[in-house]
Protein backbone atom coordinates (compact mmCIF):
# COMPACT_ATOMS: atom_id res chain seq x y z
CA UNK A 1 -26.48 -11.92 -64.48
CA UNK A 2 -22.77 -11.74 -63.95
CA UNK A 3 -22.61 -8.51 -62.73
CA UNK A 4 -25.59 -8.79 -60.25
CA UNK A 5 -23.33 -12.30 -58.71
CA UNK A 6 -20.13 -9.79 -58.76
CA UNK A 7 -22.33 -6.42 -57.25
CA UNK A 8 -23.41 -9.26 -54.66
CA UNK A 9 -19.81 -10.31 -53.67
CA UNK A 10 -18.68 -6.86 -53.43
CA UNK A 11 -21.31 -5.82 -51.07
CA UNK A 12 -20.60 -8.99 -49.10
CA UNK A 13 -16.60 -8.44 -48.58
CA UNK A 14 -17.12 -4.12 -48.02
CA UNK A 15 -19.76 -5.98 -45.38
CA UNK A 16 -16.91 -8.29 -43.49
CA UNK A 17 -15.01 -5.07 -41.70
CA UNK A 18 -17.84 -3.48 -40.45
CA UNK A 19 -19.21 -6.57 -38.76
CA UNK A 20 -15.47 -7.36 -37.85
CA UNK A 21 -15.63 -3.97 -35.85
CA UNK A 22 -18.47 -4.70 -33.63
CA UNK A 23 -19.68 -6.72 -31.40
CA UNK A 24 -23.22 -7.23 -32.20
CA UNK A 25 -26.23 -4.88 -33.49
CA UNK A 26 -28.79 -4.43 -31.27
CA UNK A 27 -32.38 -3.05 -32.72
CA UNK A 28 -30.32 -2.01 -35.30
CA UNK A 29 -27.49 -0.13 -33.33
CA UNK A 30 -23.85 -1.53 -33.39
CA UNK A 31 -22.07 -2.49 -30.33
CA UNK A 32 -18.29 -1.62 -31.11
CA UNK A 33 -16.02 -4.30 -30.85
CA UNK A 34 -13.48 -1.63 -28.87
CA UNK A 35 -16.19 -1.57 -26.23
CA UNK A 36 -14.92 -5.45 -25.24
CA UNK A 37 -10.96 -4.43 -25.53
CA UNK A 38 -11.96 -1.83 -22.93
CA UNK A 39 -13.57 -4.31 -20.45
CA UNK A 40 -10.74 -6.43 -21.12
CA UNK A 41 -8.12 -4.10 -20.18
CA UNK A 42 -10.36 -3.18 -16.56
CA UNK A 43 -10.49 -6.95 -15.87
CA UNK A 44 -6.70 -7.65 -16.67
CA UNK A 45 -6.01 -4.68 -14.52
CA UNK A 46 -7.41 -5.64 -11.70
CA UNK A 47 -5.29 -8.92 -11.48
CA UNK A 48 -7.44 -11.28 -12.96
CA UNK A 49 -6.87 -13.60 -16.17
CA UNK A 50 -9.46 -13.38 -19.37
CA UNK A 51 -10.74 -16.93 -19.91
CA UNK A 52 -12.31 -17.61 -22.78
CA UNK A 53 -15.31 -18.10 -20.47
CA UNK A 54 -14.84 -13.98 -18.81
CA UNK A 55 -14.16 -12.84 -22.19
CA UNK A 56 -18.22 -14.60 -22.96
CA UNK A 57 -19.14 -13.18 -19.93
CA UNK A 58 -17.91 -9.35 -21.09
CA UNK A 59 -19.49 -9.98 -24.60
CA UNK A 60 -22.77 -10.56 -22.51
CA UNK A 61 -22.64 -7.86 -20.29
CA UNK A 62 -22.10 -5.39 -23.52
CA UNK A 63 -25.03 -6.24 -25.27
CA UNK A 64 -26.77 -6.54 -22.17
CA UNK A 65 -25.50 -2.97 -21.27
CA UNK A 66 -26.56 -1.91 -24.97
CA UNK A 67 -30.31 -3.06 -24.43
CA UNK A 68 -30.92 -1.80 -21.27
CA UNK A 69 -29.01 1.71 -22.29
CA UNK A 70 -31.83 1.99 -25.22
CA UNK A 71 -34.58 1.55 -22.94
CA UNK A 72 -33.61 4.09 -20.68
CA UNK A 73 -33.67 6.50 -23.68
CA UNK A 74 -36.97 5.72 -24.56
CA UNK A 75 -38.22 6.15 -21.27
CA UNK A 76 -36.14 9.83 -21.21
CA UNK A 77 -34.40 8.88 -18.26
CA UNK A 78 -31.08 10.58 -20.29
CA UNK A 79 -32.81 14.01 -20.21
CA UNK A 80 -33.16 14.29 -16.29
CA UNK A 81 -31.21 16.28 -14.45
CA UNK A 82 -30.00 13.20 -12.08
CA UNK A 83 -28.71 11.24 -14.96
CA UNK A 84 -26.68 14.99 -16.35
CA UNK A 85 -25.36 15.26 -12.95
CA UNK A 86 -23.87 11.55 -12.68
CA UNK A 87 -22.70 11.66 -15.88
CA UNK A 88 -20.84 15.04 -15.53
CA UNK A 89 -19.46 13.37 -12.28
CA UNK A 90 -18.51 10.52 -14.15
CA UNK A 91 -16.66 12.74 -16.57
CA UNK A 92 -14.78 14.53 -14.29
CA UNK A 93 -13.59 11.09 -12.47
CA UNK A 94 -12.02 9.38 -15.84
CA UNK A 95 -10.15 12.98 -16.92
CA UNK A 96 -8.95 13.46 -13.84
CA UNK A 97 -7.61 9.84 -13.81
CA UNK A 98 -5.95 10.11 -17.31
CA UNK A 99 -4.61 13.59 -15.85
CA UNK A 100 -2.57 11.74 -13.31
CA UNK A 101 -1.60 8.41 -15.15
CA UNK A 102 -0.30 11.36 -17.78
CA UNK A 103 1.88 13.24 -15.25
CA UNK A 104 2.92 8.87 -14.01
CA UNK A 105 3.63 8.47 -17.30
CA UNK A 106 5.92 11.46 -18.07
CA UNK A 107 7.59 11.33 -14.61
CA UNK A 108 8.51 8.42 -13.58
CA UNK A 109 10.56 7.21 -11.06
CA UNK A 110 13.74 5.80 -11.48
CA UNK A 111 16.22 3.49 -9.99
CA UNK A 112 18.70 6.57 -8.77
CA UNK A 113 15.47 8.46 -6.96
CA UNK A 114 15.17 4.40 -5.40
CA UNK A 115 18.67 3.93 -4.54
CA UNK A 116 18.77 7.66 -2.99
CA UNK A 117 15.79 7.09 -0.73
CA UNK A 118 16.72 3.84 0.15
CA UNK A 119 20.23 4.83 1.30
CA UNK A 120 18.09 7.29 3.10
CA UNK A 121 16.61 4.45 4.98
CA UNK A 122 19.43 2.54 5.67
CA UNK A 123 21.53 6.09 7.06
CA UNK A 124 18.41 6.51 9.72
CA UNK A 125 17.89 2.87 10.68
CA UNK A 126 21.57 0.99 10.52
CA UNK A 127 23.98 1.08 13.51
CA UNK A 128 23.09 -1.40 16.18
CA UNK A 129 20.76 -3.64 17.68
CA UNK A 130 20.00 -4.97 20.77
CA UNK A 131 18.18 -7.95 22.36
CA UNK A 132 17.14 -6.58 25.30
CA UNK A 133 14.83 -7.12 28.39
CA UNK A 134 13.43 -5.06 31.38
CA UNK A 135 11.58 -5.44 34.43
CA UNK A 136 9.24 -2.10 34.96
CA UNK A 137 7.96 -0.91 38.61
CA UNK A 138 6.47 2.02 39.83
CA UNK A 139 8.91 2.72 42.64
CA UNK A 140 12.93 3.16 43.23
CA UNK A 141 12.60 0.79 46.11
CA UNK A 142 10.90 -1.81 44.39
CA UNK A 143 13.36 -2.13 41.28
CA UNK A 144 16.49 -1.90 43.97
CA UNK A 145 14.80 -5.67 46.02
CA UNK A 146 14.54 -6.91 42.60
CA UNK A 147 18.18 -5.92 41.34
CA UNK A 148 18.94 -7.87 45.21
CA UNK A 149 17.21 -11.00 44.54
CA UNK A 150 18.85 -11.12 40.51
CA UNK A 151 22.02 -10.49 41.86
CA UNK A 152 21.63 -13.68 44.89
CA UNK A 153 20.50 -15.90 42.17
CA UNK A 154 16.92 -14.79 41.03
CA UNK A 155 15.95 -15.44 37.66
CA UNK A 156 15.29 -12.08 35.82
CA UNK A 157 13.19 -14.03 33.77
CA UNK A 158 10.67 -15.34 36.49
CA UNK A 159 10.70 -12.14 38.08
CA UNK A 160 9.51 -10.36 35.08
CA UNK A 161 6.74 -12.30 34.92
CA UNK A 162 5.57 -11.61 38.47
CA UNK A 163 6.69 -7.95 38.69
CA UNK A 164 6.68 -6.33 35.58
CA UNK A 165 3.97 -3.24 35.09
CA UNK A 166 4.81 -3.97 31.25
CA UNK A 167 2.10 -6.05 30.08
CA UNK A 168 3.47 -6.67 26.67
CA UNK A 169 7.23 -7.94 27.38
CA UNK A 170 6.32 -8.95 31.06
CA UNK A 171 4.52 -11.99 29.78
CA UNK A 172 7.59 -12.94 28.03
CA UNK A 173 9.96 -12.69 30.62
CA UNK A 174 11.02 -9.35 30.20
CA UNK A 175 12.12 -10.21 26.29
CA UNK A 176 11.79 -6.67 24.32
CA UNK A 177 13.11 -8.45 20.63
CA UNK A 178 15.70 -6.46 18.90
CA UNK A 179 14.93 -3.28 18.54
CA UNK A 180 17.66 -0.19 17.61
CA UNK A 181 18.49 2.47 20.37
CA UNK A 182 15.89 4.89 18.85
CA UNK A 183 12.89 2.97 19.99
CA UNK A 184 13.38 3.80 23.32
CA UNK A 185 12.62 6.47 25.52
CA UNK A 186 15.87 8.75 25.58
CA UNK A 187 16.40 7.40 29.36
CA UNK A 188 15.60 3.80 28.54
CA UNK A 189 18.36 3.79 25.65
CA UNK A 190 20.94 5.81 27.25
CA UNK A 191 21.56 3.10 30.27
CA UNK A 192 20.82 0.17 27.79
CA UNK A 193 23.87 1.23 25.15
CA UNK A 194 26.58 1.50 28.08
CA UNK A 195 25.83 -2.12 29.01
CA UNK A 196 27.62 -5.32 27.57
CA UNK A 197 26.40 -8.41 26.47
CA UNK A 198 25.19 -10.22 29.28
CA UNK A 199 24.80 -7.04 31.43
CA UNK A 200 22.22 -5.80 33.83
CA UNK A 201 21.60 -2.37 34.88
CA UNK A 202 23.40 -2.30 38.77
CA UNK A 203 20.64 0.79 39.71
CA UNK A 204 16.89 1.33 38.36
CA UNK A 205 16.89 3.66 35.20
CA UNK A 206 13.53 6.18 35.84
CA UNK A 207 11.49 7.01 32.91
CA UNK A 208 7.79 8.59 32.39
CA UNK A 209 6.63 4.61 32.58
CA UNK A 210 8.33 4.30 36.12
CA UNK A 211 11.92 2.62 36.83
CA UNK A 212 13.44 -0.26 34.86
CA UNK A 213 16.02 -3.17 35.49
CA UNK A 214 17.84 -3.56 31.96
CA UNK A 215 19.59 -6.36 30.69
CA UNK A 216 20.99 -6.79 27.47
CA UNK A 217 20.84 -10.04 26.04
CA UNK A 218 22.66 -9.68 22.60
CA UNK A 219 23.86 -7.19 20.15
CA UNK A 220 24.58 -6.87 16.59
CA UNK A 221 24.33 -5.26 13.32
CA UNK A 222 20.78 -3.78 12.43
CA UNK A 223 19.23 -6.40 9.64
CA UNK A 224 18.38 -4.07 7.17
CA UNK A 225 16.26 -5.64 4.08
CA UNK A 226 18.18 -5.72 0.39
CA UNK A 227 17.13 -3.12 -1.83
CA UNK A 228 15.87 -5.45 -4.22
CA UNK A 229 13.71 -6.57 -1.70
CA UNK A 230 12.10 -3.49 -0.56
CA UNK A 231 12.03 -2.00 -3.99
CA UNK A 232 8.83 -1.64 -5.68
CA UNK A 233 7.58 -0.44 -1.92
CA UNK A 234 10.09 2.23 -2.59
CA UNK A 235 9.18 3.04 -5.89
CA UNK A 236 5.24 3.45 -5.01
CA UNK A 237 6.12 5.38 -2.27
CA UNK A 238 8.08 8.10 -4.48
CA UNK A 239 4.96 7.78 -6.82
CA UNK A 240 2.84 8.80 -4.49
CA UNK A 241 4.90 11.79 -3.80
CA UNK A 242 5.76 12.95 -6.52
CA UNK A 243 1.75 12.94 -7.31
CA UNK A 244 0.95 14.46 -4.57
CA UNK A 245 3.33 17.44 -5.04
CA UNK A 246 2.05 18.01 -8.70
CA UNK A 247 -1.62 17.66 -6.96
CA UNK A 248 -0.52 20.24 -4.05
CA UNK A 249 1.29 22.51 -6.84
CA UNK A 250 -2.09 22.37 -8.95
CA UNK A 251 -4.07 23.98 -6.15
CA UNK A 252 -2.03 26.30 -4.70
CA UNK A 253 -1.97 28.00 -8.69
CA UNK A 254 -5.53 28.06 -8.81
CA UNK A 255 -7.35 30.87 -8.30
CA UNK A 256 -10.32 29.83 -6.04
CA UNK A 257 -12.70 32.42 -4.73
């Protein structure tokens, strides 16, 4: 009698891992616990928390999955050649995904490839900037009545607004924001760096849009953003590249016929 209580016990403890280790049984197939850790990780990835409510939901959806799954197979659906197809595509999806979170992974990029490309950045973008606005016209005669009437006493400003073929800074007066040299038209920013603060062009500057009155309003130091603040921009950036090399590199080694 003893030893049929203590077989009993054993059986029952040897019993506790294996139903530790999955979820449920279903018609006498396990679900694996593993299966939820999975789901969990896919959830958590894409941003969002696991409640203990979405973690129900996931331990739903897997024994859900697990029934439906067994009565495709008894209907043969997994024999078709549809179902071999998707799942061959399917296949090839994850690898290749674990290919390139490998290469991530093994490559990373660090804070001197950051640094380097953001000094990079700040070499073609510092230097000045000006507050600057124009009046644009279609003819030399036109922007020399206009330079006439600013120079009795017309507001640039007003005239912009009634003159101007620019319809996005015309609106506004003239008013171009700060902007570096660069932005403009070769033309445009050759005439606009001579002036002063304050200064207006004294004869139209001609450009492929027609001839401009420039004034410059202001001028400073370009306002760059701190690294730290344009950072992990950076650093996805460089991932990206440096994936898309070893992706570029892949296929220019195979041999495709």
């Amino acid at each position: 009698m003893k030893k049929q209580m203590l077989s009993a016990a054993l059986v029952a403890l040897l019993a506790v891992p294996a139903l530790a280790q999955n979820l449920a049984v279903v018609n006498g197939k396990p679900v694996p616990s593993s299966r939820v850790n999975a789901l969990k990780q896919q959830v958590e990835a894409s941003g969002r928390p696991v409640t203990p409510e979405v973690l129900a939901q996931i331990k739903e959806e897997l024994i859900a999955r697990e029934v439906f799954m067994q009565e495709a197979k008894k209907r043969g659906l997994d024999a078709s050649d549809e179902y071999k197809t998707q799942i061959e595509l399917a296949r090839q999806t994850i690898l290749i995904r674990q290919l390139f979170a490998d290469f991530q992974k093994k490559n990373p990029v660090t804070d001197a490839d950051i640094k380097g490309e953001y000094d990079k950045f700040v070499a073609a973008n510092g230097g000045k900037e000006y507050r600057a606005r124009h009046i644009l016209v279609e003819k030399e005669d036109e922007a020399l009545a206009l330079i006439a009437q600013i120079k009795k006493g017309g507001s640039f400003e007003d005239l912009a607004k009634k003159a101007s073929k620019d319809p996005g800074s015309g609106a506004n007066g003239g008013d171009l924001d700060w902007a570096a040299a660069g932005s403009y038209v070769p033309e445009f920013s050759g005439a606009m760096v001579k002036l002063d603060k304050g200064q207006m062009t004294d004869t139209p500057v001609k450009s492929q849009f027609g001839f401009h009155i420039i004034r410059v309003d202001d001028v400073r130091e370009a306002q760059l953003p701190k690294l730290e603040e344009v950072k992990p921009q950076i650093s996805q950036q460089l991932q990206q590249q440096k994936l898309s090399s070893f992706q570029d590199a892949l296929r220019a080694k195979a041999k495709i016929q």
